[in-house]
N, C-alpha and C. Protein backbone atom coordinates (compact mmCIF):
# COMPACT_ATOMS: atom_id res chain seq x y z
N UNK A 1 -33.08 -19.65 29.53
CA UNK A 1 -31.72 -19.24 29.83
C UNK A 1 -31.69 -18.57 31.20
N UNK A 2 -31.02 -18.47 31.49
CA UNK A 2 -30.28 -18.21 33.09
C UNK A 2 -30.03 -16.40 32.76
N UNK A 3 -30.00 -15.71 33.83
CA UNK A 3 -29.50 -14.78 34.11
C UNK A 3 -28.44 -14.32 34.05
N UNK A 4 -27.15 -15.06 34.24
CA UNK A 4 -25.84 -15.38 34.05
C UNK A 4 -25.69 -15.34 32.98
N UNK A 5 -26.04 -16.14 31.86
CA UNK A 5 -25.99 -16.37 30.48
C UNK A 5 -26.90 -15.40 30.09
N UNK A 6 -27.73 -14.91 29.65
CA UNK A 6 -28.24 -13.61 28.90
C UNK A 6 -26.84 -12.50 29.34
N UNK A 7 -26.66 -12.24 30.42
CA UNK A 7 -25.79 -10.97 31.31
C UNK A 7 -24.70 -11.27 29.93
N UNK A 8 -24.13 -12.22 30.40
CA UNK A 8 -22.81 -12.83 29.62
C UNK A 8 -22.79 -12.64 28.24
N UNK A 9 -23.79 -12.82 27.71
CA UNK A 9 -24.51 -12.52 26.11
C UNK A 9 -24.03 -11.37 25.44
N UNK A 10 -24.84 -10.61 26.45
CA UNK A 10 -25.06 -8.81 26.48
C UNK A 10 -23.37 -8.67 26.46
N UNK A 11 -22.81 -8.70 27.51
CA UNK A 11 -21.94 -8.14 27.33
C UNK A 11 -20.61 -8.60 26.31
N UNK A 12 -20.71 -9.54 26.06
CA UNK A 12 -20.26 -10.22 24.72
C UNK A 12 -20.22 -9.67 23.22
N UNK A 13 -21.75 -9.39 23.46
CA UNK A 13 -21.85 -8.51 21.92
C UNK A 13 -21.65 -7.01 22.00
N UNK A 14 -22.00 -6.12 23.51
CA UNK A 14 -21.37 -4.85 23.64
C UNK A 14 -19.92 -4.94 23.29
N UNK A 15 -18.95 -6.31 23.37
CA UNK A 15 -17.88 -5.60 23.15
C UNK A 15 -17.05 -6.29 22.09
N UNK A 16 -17.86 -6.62 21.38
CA UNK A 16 -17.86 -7.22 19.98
C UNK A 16 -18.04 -5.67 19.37
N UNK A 17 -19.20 -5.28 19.40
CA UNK A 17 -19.41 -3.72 18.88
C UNK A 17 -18.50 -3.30 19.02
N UNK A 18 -18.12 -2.65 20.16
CA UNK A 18 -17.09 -1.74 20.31
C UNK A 18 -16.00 -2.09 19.67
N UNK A 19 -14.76 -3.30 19.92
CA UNK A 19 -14.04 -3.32 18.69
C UNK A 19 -14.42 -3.61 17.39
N UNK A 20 -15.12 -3.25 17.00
CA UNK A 20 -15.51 -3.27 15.39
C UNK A 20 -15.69 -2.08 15.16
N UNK A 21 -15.97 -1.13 16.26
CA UNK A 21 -15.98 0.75 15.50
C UNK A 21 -14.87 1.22 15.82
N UNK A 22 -13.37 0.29 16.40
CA UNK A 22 -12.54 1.09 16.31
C UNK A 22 -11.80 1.23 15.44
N UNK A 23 -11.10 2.61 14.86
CA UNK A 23 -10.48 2.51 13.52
C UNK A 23 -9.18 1.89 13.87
N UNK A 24 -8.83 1.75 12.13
CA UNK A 24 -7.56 1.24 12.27
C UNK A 24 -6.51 2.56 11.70
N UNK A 25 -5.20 2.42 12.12
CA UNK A 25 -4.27 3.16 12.22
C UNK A 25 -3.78 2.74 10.83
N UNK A 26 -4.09 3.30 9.81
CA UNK A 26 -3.48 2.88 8.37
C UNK A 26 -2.18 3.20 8.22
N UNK A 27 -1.38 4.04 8.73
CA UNK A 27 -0.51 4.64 8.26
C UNK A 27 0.80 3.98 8.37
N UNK A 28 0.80 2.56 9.29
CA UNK A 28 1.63 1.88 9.67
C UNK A 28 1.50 0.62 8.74
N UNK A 29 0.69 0.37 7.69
CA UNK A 29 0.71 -0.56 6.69
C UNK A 29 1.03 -0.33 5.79
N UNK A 30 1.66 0.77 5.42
CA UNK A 30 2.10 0.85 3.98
C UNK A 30 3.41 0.59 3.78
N UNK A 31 3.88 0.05 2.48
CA UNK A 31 5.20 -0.23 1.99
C UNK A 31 6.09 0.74 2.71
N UNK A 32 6.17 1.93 1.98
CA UNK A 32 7.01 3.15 1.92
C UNK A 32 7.30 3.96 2.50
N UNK A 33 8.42 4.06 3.78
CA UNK A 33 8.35 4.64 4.20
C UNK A 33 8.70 6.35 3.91
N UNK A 34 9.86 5.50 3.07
CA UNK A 34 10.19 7.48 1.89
C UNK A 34 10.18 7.01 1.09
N UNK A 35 10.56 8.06 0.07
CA UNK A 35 10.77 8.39 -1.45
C UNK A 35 11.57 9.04 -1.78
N UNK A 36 11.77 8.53 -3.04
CA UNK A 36 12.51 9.40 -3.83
C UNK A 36 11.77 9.88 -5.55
N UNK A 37 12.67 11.22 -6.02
CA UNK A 37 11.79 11.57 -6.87
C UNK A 37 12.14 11.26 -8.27
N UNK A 38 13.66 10.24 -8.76
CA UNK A 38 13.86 9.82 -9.63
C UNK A 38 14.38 9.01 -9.70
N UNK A 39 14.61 8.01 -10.28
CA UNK A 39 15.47 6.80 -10.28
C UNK A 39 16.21 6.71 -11.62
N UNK A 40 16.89 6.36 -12.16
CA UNK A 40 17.51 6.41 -13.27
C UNK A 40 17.26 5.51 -14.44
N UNK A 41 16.45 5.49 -15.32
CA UNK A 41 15.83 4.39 -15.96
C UNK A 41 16.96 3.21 -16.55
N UNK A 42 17.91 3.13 -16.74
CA UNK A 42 18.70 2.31 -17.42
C UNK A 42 18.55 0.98 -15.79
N UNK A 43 18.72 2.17 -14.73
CA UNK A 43 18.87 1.05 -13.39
C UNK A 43 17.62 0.36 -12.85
N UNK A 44 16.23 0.64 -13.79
CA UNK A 44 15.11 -0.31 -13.18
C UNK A 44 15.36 -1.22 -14.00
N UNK A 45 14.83 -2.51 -13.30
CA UNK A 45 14.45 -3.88 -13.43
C UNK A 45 13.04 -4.29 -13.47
N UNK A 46 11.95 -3.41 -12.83
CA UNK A 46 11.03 -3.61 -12.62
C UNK A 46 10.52 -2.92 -11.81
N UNK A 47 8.96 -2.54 -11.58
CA UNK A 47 8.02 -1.39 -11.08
C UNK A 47 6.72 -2.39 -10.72
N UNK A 48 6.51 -2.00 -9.22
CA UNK A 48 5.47 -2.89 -8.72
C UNK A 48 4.35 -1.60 -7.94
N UNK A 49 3.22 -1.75 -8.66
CA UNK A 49 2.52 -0.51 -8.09
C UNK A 49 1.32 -0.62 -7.33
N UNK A 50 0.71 -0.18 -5.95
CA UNK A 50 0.24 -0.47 -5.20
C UNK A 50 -1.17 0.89 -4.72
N UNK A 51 -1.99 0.47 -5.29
CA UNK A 51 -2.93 1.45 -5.44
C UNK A 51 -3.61 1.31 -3.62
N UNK A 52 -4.23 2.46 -3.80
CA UNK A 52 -4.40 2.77 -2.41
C UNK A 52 -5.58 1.81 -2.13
N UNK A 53 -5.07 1.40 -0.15
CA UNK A 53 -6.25 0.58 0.02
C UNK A 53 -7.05 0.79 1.24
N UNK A 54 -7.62 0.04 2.09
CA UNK A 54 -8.01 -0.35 3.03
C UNK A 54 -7.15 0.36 4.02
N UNK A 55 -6.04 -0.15 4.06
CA UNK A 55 -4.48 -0.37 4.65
C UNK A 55 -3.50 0.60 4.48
N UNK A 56 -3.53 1.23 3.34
CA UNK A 56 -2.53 2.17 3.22
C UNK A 56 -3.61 2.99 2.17
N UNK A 57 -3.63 4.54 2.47
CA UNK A 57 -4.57 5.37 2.15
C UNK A 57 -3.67 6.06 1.19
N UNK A 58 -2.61 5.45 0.87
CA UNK A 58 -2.33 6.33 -0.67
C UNK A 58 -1.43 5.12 -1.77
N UNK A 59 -1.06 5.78 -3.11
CA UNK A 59 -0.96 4.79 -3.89
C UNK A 59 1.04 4.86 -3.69
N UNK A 60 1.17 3.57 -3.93
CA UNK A 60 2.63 3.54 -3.53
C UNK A 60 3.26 2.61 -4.92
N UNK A 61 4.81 3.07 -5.01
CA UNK A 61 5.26 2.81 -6.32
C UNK A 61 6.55 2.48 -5.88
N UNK A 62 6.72 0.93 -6.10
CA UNK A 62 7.82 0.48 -5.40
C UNK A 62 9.02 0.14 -6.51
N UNK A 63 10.13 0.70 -7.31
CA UNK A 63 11.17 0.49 -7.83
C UNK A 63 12.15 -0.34 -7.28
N UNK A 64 12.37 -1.65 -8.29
CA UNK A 64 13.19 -2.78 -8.17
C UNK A 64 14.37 -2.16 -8.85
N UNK A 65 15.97 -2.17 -8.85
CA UNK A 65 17.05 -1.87 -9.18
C UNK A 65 17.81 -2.83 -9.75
N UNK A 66 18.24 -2.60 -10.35
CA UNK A 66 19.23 -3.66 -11.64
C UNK A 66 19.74 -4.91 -10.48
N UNK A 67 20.46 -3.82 -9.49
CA UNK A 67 21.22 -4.53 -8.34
C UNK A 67 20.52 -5.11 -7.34
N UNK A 68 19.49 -5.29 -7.37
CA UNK A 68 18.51 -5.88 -6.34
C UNK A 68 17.84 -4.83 -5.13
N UNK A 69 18.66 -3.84 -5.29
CA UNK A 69 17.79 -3.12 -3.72
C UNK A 69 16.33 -2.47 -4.39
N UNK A 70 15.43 -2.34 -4.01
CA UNK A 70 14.34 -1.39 -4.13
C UNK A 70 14.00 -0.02 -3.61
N UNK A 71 13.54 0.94 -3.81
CA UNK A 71 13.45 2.08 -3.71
C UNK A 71 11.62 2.55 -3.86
N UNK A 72 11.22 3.12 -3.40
CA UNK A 72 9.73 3.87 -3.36
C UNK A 72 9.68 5.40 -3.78
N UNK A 73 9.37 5.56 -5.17
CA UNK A 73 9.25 6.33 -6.17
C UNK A 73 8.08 7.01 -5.16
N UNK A 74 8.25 8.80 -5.39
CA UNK A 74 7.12 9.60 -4.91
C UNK A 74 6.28 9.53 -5.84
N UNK A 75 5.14 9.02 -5.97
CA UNK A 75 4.08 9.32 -6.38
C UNK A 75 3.31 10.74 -7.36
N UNK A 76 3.97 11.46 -7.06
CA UNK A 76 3.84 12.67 -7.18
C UNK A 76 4.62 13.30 -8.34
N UNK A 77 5.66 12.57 -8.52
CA UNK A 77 6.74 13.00 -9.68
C UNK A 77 6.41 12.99 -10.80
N UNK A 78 7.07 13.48 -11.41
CA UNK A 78 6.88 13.06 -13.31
C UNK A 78 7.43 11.74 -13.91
N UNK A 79 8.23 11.37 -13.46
CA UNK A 79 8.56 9.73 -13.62
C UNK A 79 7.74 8.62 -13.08
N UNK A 80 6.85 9.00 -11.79
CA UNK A 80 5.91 8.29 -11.31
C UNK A 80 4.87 8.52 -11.93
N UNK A 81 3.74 9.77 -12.59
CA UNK A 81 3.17 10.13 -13.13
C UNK A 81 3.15 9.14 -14.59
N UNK A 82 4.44 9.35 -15.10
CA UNK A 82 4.24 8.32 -16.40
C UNK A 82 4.62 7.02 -16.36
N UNK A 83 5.12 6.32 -15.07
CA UNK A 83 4.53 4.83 -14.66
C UNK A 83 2.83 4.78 -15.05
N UNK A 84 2.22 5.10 -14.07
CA UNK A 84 1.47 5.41 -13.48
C UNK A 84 0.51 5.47 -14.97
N UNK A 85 0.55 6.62 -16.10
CA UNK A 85 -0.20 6.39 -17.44
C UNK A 85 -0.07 5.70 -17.64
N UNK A 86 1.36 4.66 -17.82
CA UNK A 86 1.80 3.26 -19.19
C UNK A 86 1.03 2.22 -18.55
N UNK A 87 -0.02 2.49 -17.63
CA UNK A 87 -1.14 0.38 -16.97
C UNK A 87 -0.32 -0.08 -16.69
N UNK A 88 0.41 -0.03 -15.97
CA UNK A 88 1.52 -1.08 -14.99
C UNK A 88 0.20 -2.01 -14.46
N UNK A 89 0.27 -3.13 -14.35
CA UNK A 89 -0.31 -4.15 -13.34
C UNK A 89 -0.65 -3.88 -12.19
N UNK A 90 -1.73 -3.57 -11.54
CA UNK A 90 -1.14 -3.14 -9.79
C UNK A 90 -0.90 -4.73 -9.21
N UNK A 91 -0.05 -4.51 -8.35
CA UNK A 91 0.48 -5.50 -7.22
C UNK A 91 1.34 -6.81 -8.08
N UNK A 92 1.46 -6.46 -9.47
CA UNK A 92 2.59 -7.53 -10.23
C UNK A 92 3.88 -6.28 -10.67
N UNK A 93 5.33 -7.30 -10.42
CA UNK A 93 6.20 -6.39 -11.06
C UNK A 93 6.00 -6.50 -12.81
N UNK A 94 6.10 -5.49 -12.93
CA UNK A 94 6.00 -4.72 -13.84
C UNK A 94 7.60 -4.50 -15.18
N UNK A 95 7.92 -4.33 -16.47
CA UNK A 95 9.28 -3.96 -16.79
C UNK A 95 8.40 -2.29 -17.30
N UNK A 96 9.21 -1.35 -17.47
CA UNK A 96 8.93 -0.01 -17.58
C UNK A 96 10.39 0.07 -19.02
N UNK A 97 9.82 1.03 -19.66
CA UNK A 97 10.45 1.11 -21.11
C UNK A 97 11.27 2.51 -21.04
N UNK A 98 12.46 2.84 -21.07
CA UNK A 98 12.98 4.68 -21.13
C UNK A 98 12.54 5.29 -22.61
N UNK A 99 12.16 6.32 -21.92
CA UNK A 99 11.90 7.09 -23.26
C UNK A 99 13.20 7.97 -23.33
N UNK A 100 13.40 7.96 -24.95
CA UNK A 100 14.39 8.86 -25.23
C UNK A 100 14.22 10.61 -24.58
């Protein structure tokens, strides 16, 4: 091999390395941008839940509405909390049951 080509090599895989140790900015992949902390159970249709990944560093809980809009349940709540016990599917919608 040539001088040219080794040089070319080298610096090929230096910067192969280098973007491969740079992180990624997770915070811009996640569903949700807010929340809310209750939704009204008669008005879900369905609950699609998104456990934390790669991509988005926390678990996200996306509420489908009778009427079609969706909403992103805080995580944190007591209504999300008992999604969250009842094994919802992650990443399939889900139907969720009201408790009296």
């Amino acid at each position: 091999m040539t001088n040219i080509t080794v040089t070319l090599l080298l610096l090929l895989l230096m910067a192969a390395l280098i973007v491969n140790g740079v992180p990624m900015n997770t915070s811009q992949r996640c569903s949700c941008k807010g929340t809310v902390k209750l939704v009204r159970c008669p008005n879900i249709s369905g609950v699609r839940v998104y456990p934390s990944s790669p991509f988005c560093d926390r678990t996200e809980i996306v509420v489908k509405r009778r009427m079609g809009h969706m909403v992103c349940l805080d995580p944190t709540s007591r209504q999300a909390k008992r999604i969250l016990s009842s094994n919802v599917s992650p990443h399939h919608w889900s139907s969720v049951q009201c408790r009296s």
